[in-house]
Protein backbone atom coordinates (compact mmCIF):
# COMPACT_ATOMS: atom_id res chain seq x y z
CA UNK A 1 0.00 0.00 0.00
CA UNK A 2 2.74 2.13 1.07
CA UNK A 3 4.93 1.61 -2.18
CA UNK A 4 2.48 0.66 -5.35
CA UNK A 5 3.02 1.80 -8.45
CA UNK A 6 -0.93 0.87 -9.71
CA UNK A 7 -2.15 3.56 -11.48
CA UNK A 8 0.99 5.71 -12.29
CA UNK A 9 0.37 4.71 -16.46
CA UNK A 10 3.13 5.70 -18.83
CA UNK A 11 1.97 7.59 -21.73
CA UNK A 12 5.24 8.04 -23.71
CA UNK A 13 8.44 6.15 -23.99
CA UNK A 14 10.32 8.66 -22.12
CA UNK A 15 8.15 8.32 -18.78
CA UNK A 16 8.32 5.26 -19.21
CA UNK A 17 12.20 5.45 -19.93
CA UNK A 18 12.88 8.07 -16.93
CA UNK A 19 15.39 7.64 -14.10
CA UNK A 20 12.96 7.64 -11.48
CA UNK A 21 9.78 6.22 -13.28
CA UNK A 22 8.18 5.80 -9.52
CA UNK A 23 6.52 8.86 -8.33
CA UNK A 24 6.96 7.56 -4.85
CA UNK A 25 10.99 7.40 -5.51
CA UNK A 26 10.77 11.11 -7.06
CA UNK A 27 9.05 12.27 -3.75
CA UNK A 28 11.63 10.24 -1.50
CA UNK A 29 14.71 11.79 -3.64
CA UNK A 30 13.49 15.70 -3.36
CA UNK A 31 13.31 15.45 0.49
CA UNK A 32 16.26 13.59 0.63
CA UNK A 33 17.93 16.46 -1.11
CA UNK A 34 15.66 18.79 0.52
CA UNK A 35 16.82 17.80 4.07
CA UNK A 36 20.19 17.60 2.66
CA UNK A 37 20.86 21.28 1.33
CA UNK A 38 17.92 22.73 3.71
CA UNK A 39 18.01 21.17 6.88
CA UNK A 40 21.67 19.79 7.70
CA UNK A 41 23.45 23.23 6.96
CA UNK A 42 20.88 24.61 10.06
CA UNK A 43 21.01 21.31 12.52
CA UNK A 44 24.42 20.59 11.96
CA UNK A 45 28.27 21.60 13.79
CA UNK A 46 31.24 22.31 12.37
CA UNK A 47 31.97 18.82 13.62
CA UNK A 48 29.28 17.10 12.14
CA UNK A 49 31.37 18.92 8.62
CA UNK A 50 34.46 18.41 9.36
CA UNK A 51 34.51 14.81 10.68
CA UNK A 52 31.37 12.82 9.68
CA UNK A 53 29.63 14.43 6.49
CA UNK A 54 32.61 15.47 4.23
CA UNK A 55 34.14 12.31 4.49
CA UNK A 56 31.08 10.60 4.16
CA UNK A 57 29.90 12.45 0.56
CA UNK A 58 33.86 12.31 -0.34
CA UNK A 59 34.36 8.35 0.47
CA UNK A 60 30.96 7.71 -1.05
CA UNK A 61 32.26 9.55 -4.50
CA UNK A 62 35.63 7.14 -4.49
CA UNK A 63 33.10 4.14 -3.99
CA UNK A 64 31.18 4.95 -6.65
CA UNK A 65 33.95 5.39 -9.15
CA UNK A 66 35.07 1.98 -7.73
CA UNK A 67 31.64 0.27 -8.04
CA UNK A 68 31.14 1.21 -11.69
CA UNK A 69 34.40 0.02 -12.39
CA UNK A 70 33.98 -3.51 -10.18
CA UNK A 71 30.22 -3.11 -9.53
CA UNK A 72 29.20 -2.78 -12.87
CA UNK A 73 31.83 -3.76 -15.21
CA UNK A 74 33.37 -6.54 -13.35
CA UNK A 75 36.95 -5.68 -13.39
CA UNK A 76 38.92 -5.92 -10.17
CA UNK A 77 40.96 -2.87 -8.90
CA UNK A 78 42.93 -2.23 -5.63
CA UNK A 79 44.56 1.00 -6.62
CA UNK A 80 41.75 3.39 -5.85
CA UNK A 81 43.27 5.87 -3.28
CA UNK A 82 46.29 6.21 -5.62
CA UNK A 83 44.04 7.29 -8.35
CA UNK A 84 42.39 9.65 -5.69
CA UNK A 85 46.15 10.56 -5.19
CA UNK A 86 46.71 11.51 -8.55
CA UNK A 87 43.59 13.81 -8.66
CA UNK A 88 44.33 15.45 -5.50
CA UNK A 89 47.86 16.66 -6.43
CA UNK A 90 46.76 17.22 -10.41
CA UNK A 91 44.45 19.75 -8.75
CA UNK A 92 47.03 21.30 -6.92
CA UNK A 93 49.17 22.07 -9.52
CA UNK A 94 46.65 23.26 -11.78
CA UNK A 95 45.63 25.94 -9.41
CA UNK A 96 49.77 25.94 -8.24
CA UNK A 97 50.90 26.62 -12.29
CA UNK A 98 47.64 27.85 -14.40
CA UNK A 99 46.78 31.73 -13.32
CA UNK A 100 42.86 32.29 -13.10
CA UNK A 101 42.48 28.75 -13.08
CA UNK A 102 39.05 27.97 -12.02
CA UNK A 103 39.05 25.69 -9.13
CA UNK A 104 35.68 23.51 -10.69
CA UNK A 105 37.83 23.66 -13.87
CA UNK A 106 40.90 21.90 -11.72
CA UNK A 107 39.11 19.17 -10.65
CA UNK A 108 37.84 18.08 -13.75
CA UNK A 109 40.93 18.15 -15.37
CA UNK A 110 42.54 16.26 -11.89
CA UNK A 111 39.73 14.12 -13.05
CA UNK A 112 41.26 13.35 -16.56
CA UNK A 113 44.58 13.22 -15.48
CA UNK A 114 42.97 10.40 -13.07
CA UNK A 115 41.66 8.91 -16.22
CA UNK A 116 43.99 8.50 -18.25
CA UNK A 117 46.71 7.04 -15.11
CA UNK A 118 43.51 4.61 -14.38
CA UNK A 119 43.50 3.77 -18.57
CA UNK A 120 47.09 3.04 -18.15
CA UNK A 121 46.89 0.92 -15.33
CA UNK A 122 43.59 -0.87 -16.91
CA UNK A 123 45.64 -2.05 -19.92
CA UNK A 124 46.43 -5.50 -18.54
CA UNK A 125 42.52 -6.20 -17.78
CA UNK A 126 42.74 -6.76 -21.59
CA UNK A 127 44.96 -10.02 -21.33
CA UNK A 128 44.42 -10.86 -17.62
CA UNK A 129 41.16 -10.61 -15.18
CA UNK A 130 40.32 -11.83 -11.22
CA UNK A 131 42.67 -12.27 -8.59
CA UNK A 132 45.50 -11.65 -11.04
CA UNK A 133 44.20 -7.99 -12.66
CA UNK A 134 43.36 -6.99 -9.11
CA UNK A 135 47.17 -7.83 -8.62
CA UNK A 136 48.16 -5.72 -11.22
CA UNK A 137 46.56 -2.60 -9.66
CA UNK A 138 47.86 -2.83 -6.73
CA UNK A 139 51.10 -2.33 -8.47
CA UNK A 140 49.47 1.50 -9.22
CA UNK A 141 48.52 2.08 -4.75
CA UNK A 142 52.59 1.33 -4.72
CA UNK A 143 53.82 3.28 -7.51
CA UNK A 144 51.97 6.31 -7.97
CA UNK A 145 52.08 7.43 -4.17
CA UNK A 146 55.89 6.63 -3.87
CA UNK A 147 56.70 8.95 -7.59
CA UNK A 148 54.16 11.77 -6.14
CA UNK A 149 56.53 12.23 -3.60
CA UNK A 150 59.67 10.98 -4.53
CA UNK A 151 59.83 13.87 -7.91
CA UNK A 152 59.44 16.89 -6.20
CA UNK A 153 57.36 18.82 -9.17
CA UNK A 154 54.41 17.71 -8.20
CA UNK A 155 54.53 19.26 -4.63
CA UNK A 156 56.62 22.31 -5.73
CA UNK A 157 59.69 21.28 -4.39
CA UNK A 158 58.37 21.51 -0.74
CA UNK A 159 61.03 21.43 1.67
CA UNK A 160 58.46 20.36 4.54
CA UNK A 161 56.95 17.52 2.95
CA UNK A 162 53.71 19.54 4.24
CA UNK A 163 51.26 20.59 0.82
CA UNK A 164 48.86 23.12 1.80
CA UNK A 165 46.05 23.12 -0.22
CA UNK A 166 44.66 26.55 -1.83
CA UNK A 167 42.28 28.41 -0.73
CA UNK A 168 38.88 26.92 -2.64
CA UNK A 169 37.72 29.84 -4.65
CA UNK A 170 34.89 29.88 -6.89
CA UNK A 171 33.57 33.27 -9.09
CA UNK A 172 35.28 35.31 -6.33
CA UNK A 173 33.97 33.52 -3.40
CA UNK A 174 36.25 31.56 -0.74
CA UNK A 175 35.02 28.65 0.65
CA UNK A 176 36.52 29.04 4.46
CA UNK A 177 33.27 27.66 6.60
CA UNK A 178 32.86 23.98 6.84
CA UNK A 179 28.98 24.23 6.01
CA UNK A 180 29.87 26.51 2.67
CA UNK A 181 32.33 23.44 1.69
CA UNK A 182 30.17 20.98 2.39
CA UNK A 183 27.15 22.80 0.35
CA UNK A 184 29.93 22.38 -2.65
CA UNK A 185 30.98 18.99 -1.88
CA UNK A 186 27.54 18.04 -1.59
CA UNK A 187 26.62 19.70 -5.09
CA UNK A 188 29.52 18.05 -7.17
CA UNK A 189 28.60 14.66 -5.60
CA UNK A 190 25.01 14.87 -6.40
CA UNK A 191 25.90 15.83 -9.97
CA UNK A 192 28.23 12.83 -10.43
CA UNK A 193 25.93 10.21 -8.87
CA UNK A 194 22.96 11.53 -11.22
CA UNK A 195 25.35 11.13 -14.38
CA UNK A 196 26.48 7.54 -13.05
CA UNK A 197 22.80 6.47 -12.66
CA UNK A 198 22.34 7.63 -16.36
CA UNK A 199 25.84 5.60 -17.55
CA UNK A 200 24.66 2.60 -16.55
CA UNK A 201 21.09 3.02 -17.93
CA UNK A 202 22.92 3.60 -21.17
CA UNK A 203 24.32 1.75 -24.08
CA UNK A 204 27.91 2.19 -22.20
CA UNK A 205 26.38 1.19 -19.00
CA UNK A 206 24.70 -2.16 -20.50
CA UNK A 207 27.82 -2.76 -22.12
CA UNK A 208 29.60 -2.85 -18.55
CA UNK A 209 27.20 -5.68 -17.63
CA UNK A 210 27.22 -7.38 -20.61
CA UNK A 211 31.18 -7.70 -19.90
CA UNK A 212 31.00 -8.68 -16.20
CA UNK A 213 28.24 -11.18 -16.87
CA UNK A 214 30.50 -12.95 -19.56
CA UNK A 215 32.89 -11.01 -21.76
CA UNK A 216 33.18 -14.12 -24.46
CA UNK A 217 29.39 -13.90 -25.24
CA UNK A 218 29.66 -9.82 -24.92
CA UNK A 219 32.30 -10.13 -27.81
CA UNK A 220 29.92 -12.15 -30.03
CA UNK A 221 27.13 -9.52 -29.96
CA UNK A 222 29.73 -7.49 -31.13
CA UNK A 223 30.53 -5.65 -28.12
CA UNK A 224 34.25 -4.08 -28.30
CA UNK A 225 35.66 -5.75 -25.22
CA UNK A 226 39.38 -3.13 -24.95
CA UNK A 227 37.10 -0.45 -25.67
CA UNK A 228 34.56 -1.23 -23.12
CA UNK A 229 37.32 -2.31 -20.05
CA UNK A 230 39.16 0.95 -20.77
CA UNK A 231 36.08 3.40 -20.47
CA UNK A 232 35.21 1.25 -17.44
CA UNK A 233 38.65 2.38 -16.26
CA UNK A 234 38.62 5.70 -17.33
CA UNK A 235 35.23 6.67 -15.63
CA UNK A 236 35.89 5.02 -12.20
CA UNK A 237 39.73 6.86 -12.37
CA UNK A 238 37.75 9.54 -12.98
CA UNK A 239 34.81 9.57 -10.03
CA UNK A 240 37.99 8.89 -8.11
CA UNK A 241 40.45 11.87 -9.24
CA UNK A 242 37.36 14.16 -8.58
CA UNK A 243 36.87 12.57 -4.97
CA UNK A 244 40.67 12.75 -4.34
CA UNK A 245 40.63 16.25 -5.40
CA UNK A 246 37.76 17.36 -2.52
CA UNK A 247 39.27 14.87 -0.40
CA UNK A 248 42.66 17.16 -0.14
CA UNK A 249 40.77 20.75 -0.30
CA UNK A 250 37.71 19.87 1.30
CA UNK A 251 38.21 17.75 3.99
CA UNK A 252 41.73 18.07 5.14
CA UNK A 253 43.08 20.96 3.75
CA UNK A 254 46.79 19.34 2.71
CA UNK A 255 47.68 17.31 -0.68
CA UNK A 256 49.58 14.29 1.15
CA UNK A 257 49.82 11.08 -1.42
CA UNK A 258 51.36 8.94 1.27
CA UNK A 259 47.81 9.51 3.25
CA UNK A 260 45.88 7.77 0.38
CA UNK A 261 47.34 4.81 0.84
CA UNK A 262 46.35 0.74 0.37
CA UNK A 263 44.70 1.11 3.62
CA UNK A 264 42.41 3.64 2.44
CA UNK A 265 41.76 1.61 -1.11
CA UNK A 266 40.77 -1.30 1.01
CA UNK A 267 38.60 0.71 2.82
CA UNK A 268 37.05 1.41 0.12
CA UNK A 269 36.49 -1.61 -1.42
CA UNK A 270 34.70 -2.95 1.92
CA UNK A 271 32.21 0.43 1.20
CA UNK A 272 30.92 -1.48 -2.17
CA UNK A 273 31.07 -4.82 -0.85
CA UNK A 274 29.15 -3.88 2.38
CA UNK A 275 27.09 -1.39 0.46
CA UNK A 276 26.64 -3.65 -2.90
CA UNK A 277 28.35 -4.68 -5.28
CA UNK A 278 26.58 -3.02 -8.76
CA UNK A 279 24.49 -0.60 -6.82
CA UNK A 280 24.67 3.61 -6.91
CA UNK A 281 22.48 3.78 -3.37
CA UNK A 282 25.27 1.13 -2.03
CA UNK A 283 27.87 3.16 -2.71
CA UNK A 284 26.38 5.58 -0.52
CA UNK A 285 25.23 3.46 2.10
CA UNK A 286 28.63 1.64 2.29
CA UNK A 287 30.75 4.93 2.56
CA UNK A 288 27.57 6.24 5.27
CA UNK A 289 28.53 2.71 7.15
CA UNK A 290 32.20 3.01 6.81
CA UNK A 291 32.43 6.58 8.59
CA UNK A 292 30.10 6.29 11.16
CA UNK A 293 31.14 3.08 12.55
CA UNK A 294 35.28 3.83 13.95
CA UNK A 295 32.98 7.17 15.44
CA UNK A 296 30.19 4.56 17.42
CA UNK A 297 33.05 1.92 18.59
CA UNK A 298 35.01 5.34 19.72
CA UNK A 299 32.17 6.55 22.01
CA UNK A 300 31.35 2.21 22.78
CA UNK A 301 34.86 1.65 23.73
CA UNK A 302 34.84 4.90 25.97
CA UNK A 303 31.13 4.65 27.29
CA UNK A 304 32.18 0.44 27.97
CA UNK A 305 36.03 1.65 29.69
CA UNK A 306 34.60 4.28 31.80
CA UNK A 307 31.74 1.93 32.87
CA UNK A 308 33.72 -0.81 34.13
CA UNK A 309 36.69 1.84 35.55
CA UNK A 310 39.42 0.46 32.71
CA UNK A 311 42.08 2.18 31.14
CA UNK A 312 41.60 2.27 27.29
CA UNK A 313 44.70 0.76 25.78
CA UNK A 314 46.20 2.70 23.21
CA UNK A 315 45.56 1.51 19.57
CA UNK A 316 42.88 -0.65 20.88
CA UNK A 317 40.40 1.48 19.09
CA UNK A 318 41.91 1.02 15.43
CA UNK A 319 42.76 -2.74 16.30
CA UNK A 320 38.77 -2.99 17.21
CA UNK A 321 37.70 -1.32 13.82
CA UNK A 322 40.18 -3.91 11.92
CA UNK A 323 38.33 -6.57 13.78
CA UNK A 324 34.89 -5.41 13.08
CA UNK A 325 35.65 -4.57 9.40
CA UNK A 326 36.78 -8.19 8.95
CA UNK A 327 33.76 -9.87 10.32
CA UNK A 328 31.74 -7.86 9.13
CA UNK A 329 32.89 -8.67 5.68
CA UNK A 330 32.84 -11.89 6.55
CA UNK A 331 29.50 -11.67 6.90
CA UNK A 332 28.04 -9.79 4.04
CA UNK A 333 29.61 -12.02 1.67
CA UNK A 334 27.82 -15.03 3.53
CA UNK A 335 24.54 -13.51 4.64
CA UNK A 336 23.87 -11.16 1.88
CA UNK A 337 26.54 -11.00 -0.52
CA UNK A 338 24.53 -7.78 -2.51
CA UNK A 339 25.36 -5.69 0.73
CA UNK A 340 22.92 -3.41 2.46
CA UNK A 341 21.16 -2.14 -0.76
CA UNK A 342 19.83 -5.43 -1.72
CA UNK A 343 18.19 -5.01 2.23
CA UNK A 344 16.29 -2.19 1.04
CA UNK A 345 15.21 -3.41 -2.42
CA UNK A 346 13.54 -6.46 -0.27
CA UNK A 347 12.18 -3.86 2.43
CA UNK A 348 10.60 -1.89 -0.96
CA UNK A 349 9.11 -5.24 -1.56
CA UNK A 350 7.73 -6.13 0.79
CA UNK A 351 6.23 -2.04 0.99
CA UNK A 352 4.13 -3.21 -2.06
CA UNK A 353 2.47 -5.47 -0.75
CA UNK A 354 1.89 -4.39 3.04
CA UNK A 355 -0.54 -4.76 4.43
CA UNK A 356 -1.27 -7.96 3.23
CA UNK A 357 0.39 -11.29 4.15
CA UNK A 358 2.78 -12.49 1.78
């Protein structure tokens, strides 16, 4: 009752064709946004900003880039925060060496740059795949990080080691406030997750799946296999370059490569696997998971220490989260191996037909 689609008749191929062809999916995305650019900027702290929200929208942008790339097209990577490395520094040196460069401007073309590293890094997906092509990229988490910082162009020859990120300027206007740069974060993150639902609608996106479901039959229908792996690279490099570029202005302010490191790219691949695997909503819900949970085994671990009058043990936090993170893997991949958005695709089912037994 709560979630029918009776009576909403298509009258035209493009309703029926339209990204959101339920109206009561168009009413739950406006006040999702609504509450989103309305309500958070008045509700929220700067910590809220700072420590829970950018990270969240910038983590869920990196998983998405890695989800169309795995998700959708099959192809294993592990090099995702050195892609997200390459974007963040390509953005610094735009604004660093191009006068009047606009900033929006920089992080597309960090995007590119992104791109076209990923495209180079995707070329053995045409002879290998699996365990062995995810092998391959991590050869890019190891190599890109350690030349970042090892030729000393790309951080202006910085004595310190310390990049300090520019000023985000847009038409005149500095973003200084944590709720102005999450407003932005939040706009360029919106953007990109409304194109990626439209790529994989499309002829590119179907292509993707045709590949991941089985490349040899893919290739008999004529599909160009190199040309389809290496746009699958190029895109995901891309969502990534763009989400390391906010990730070093946005968030924390400095362009460190050695911060972006394999950790970080196995972080993210437990946000699509816990999220799902092939699924723009569990891209966000894995990278919403991801954040908040080292934040509620903090306060636990503190609430549980205080409690029983114990000392908390230092690095028994992080050692907790690696623990956690591994079962719950563990589990998702046994329980419900399509991660929490395959949850809410059964709770939507099971809206259409409530009240009712079924």
């Amino acid at each position: 009752m709560l979630y029918r689609e009776a009576g909403q008749f298509k009258t035209s191929y493009a309703a029926d064709q339209q990204l959101l062809p339920i109206r009561q999916d168009r009413v739950a995305l406006i006040v999702l946004l609504a509450i989103a650019y309305l309500a958070v900027p008045v509700v929220a702290n700067d910590y809220w900003f700072n420590a829970i929200l950018i990270p969240f929208l910038v983590f869920a942008l990196a998983a998405l880039g890695l989800n169309i790339l795995t998700g959708y097209a099959g192809q294993l990577s592990l090099g995702s925060a050195a892609f997200m490395a390459v974007g963040a520094v390509a953005a610094y040196n735009f604004e660093l060496r191009v006068p009047g460069m606009p900033l929006l401007a920089s992080f597309a073309l960090a995007g590119l740059c992104a791109a076209a590293v990923g495209v180079l890094f995707g070329l053995p997906s045409l002879r290998i795949k699996g365990f062995y092509l995810a092998v391959a990229t991590l050869a890019a988490q190891f190599f890109i990080p350690w030349l970042l910082v090892k030729v000393g162009w790309f951080s202006n020859y910085s004595s310190s080691g310390v990049i300090t990120a520019q000023p985000m300027q847009i038409v005149g206007y500095v973003f200084e406030q944590p709720v102005e740069k999450y407003l932005l974060v939040l706009t360029v993150v919106a953007l990109m997750a409304l194109a990626a639902k439209n790529m994989v609608r499309s002829a590119v996106g179907r292509s993707w799946m045709a590949v991941r479901d089985m490349d040899v039959a893919a290739a008999v229908i004529g599909i160009p296999i190199m040309r389809t792996k290496l746009v699958a690279f190029a895109v995901s490099s891309f969502y990534c370059g763009v989400a390391g570029a906010l990730y070093a202005y946005a968030y924390v302010g400095t362009v460190q490569p050695e911060d972006l490191n394999l950790d970080m790219s196995f972080r993210i691949l437990f946000m699509i696997i816990i999220g799902g695997i092939g699924s723009i909503l569990g891209s966000f819900l894995g990278a919403a998971f991801i954040t908040l949970l080292p934040i509620f085994l903090e306060s636990a671990l503190h609430a549980i220490t205080q409690q029983f009058g114990l000392d908390l043990v230092p690095g028994m936090t992080s050692m907790v989260q690696l623990l956690v993170f591994g079962g719950l893997i563990i589990f998702f991949l046994i329980v419900e191996p399509n991660g929490l958005a395959r949850l809410w695709q059964i709770t939507k089912e099971k809206l259409r037909l409530w009240p009712f037994p079924h």
